[in-house]
N, C-alpha and C. Protein backbone atom coordinates (compact mmCIF):
# COMPACT_ATOMS: atom_id res chain seq x y z
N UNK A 1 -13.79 -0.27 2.79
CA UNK A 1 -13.49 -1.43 1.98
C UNK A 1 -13.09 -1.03 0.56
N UNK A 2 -13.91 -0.14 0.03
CA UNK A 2 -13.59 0.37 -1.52
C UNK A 2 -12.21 0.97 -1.71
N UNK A 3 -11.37 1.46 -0.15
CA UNK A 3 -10.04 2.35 0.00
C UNK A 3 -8.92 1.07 -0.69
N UNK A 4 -9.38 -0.12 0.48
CA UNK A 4 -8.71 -1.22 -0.06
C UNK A 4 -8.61 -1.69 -1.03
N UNK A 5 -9.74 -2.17 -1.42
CA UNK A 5 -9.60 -2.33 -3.10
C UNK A 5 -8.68 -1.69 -4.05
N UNK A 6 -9.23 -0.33 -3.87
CA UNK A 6 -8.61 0.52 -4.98
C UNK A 6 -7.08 0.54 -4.58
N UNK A 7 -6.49 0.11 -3.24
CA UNK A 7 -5.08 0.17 -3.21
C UNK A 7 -4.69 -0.60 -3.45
N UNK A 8 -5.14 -1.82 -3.96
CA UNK A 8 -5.05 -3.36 -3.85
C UNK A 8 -4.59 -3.33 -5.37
N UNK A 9 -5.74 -2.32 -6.51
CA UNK A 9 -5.85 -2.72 -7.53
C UNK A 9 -4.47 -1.61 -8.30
N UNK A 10 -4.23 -0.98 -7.41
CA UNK A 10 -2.83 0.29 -8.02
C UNK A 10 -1.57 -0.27 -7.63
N UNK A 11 -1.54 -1.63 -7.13
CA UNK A 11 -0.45 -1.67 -7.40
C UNK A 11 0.38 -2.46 -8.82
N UNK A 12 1.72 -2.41 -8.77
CA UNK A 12 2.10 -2.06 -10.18
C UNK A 12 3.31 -3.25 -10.12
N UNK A 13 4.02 -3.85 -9.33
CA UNK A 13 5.09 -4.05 -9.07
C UNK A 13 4.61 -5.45 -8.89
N UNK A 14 3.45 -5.96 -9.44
CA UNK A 14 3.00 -7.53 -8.68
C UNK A 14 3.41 -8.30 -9.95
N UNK A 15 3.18 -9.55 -10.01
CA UNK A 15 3.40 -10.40 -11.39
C UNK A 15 1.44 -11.22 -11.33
N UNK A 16 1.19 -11.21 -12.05
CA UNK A 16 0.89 -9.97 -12.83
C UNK A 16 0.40 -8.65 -12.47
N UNK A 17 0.83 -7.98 -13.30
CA UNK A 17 0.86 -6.74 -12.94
C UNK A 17 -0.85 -5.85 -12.94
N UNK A 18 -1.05 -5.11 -11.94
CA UNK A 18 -2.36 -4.79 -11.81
C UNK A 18 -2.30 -3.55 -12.74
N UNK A 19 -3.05 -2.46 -12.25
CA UNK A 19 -3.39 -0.82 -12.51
C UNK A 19 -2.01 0.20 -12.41
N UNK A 20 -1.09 -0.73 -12.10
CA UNK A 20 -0.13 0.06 -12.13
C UNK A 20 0.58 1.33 -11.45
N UNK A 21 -0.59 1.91 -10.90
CA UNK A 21 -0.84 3.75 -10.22
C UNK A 21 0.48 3.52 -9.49
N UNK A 22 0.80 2.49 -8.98
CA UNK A 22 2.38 2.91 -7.47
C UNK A 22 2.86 2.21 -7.66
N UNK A 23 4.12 1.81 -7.25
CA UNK A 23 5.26 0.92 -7.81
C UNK A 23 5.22 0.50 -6.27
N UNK A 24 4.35 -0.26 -6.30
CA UNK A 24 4.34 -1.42 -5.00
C UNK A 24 4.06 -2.59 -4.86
N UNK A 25 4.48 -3.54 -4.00
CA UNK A 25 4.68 -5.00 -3.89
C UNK A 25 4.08 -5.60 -2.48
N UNK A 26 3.32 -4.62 -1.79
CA UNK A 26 2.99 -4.98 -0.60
C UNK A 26 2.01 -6.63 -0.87
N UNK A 27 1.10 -6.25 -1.11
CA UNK A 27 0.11 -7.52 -1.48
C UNK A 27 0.30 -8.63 -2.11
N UNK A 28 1.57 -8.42 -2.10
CA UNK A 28 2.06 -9.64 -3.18
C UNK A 28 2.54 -10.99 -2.06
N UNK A 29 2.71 -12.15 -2.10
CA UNK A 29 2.88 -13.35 -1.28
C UNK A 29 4.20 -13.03 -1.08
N UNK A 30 5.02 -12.96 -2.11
CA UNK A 30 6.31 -12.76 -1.72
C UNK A 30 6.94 -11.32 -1.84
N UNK A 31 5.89 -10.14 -2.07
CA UNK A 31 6.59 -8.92 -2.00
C UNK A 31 6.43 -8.65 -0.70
N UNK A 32 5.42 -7.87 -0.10
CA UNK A 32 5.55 -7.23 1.62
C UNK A 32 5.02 -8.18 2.24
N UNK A 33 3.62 -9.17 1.96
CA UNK A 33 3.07 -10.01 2.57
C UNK A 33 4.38 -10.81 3.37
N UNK A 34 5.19 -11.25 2.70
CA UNK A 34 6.18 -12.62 3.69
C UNK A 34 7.18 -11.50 4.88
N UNK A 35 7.27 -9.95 5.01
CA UNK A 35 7.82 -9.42 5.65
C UNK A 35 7.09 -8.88 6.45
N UNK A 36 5.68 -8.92 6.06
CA UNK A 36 4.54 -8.19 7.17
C UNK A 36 4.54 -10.06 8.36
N UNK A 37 3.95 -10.80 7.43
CA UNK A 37 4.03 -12.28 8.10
C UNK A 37 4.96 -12.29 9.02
N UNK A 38 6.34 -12.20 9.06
CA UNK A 38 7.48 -12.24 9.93
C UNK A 38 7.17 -11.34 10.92
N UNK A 39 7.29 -10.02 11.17
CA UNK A 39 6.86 -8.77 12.07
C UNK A 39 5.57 -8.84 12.88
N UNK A 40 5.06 -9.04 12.18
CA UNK A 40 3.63 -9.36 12.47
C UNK A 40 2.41 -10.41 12.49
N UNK A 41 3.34 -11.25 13.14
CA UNK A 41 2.16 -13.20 12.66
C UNK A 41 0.83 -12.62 13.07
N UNK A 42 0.19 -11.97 13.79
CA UNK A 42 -0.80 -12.23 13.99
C UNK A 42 -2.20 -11.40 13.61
N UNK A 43 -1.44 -10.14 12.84
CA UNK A 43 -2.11 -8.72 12.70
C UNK A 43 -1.66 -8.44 10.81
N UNK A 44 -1.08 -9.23 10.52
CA UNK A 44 -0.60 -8.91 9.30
C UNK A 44 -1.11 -8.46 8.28
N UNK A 45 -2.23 -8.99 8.24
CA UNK A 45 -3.38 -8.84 7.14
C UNK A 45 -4.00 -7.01 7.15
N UNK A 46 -3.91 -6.79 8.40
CA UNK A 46 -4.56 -5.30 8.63
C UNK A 46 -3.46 -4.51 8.49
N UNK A 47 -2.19 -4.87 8.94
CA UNK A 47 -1.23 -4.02 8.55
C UNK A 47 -0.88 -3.77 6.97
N UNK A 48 -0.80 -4.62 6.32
CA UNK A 48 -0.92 -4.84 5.00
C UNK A 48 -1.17 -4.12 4.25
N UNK A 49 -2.99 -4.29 4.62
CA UNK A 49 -4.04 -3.61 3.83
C UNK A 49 -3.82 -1.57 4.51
N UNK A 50 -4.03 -1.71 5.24
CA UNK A 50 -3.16 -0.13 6.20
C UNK A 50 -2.22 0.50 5.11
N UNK A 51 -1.08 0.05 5.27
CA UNK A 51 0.16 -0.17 4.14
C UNK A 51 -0.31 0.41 2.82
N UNK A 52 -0.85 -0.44 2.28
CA UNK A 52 -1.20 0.16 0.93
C UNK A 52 -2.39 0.62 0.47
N UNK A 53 -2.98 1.29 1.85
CA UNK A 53 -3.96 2.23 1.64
C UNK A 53 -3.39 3.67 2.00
N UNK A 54 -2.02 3.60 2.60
CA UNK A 54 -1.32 4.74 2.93
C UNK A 54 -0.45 5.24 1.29
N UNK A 55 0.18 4.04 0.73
CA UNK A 55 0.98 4.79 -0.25
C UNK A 55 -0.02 5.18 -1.36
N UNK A 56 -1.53 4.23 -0.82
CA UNK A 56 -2.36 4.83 -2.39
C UNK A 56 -2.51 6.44 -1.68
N UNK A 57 -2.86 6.73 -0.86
CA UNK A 57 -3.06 8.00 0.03
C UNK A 57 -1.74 9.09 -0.76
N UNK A 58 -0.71 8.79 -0.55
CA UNK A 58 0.31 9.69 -0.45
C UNK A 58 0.63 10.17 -1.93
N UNK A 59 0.55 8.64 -2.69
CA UNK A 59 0.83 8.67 -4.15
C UNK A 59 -0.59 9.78 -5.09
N UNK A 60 -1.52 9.97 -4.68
CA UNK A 60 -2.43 10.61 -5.16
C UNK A 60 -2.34 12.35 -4.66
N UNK A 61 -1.18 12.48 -4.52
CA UNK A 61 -1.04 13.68 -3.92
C UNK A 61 0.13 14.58 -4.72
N UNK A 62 0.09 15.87 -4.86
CA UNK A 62 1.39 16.56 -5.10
C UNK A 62 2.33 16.64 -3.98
N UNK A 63 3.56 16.88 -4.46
CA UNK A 63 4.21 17.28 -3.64
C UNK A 63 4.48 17.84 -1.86
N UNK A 64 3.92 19.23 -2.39
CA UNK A 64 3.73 20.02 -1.57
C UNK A 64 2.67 19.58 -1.06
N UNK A 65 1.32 18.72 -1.18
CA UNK A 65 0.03 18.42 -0.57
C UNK A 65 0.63 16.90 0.53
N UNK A 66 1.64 16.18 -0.13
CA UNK A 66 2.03 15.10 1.03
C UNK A 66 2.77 15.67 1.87
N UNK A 67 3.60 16.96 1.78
CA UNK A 67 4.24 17.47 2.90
C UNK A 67 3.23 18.01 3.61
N UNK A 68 2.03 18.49 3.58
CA UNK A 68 1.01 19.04 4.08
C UNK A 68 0.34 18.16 4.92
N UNK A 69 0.24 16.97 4.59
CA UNK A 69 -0.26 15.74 5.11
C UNK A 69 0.42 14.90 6.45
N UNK A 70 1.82 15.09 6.15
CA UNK A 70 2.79 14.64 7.07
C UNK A 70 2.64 15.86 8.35
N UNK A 71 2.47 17.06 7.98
CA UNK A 71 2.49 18.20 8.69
C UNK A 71 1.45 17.84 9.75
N UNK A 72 -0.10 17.29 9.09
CA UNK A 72 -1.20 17.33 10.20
C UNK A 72 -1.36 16.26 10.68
N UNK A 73 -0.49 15.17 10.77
CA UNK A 73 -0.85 14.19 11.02
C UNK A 73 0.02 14.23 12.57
């Protein structure tokens, strides 16, 4: 739950604007939320939260450590 949060609270791209850490719009009603809604009526909410617990994931990383990541996954 705290993963969520903290991805919830980095994003940067919302009106108003949160913590800033990633230049993302997922959580927003009309940033990813209305395109997760479409794809996904029924699961959306988990995909979502998934979503921007992945770019907080990736964005906290160097370079070479997200290619490392992509590698073991």
């Amino acid at each position: 739950m705290l993963q969520f949060f903290v991805a919830w609270a980095g994003e940067g791209l919302t009106d108003p604007s949160r913590l800033n850490w990633w230049s993302t719009q997922l959580l927003d009603e009309w940033g990813g939320e209305d395109l997760f809604k479409r794809l996904l009526p029924r699961t959306f909410e988990w995909a979502l939260l998934e979503a921007t617990r992945q770019v907080a994931n990736t964005s906290c990383l160097s370079p070479e450590e997200s290619k490392m990541m992509i590698i073991l996954k």
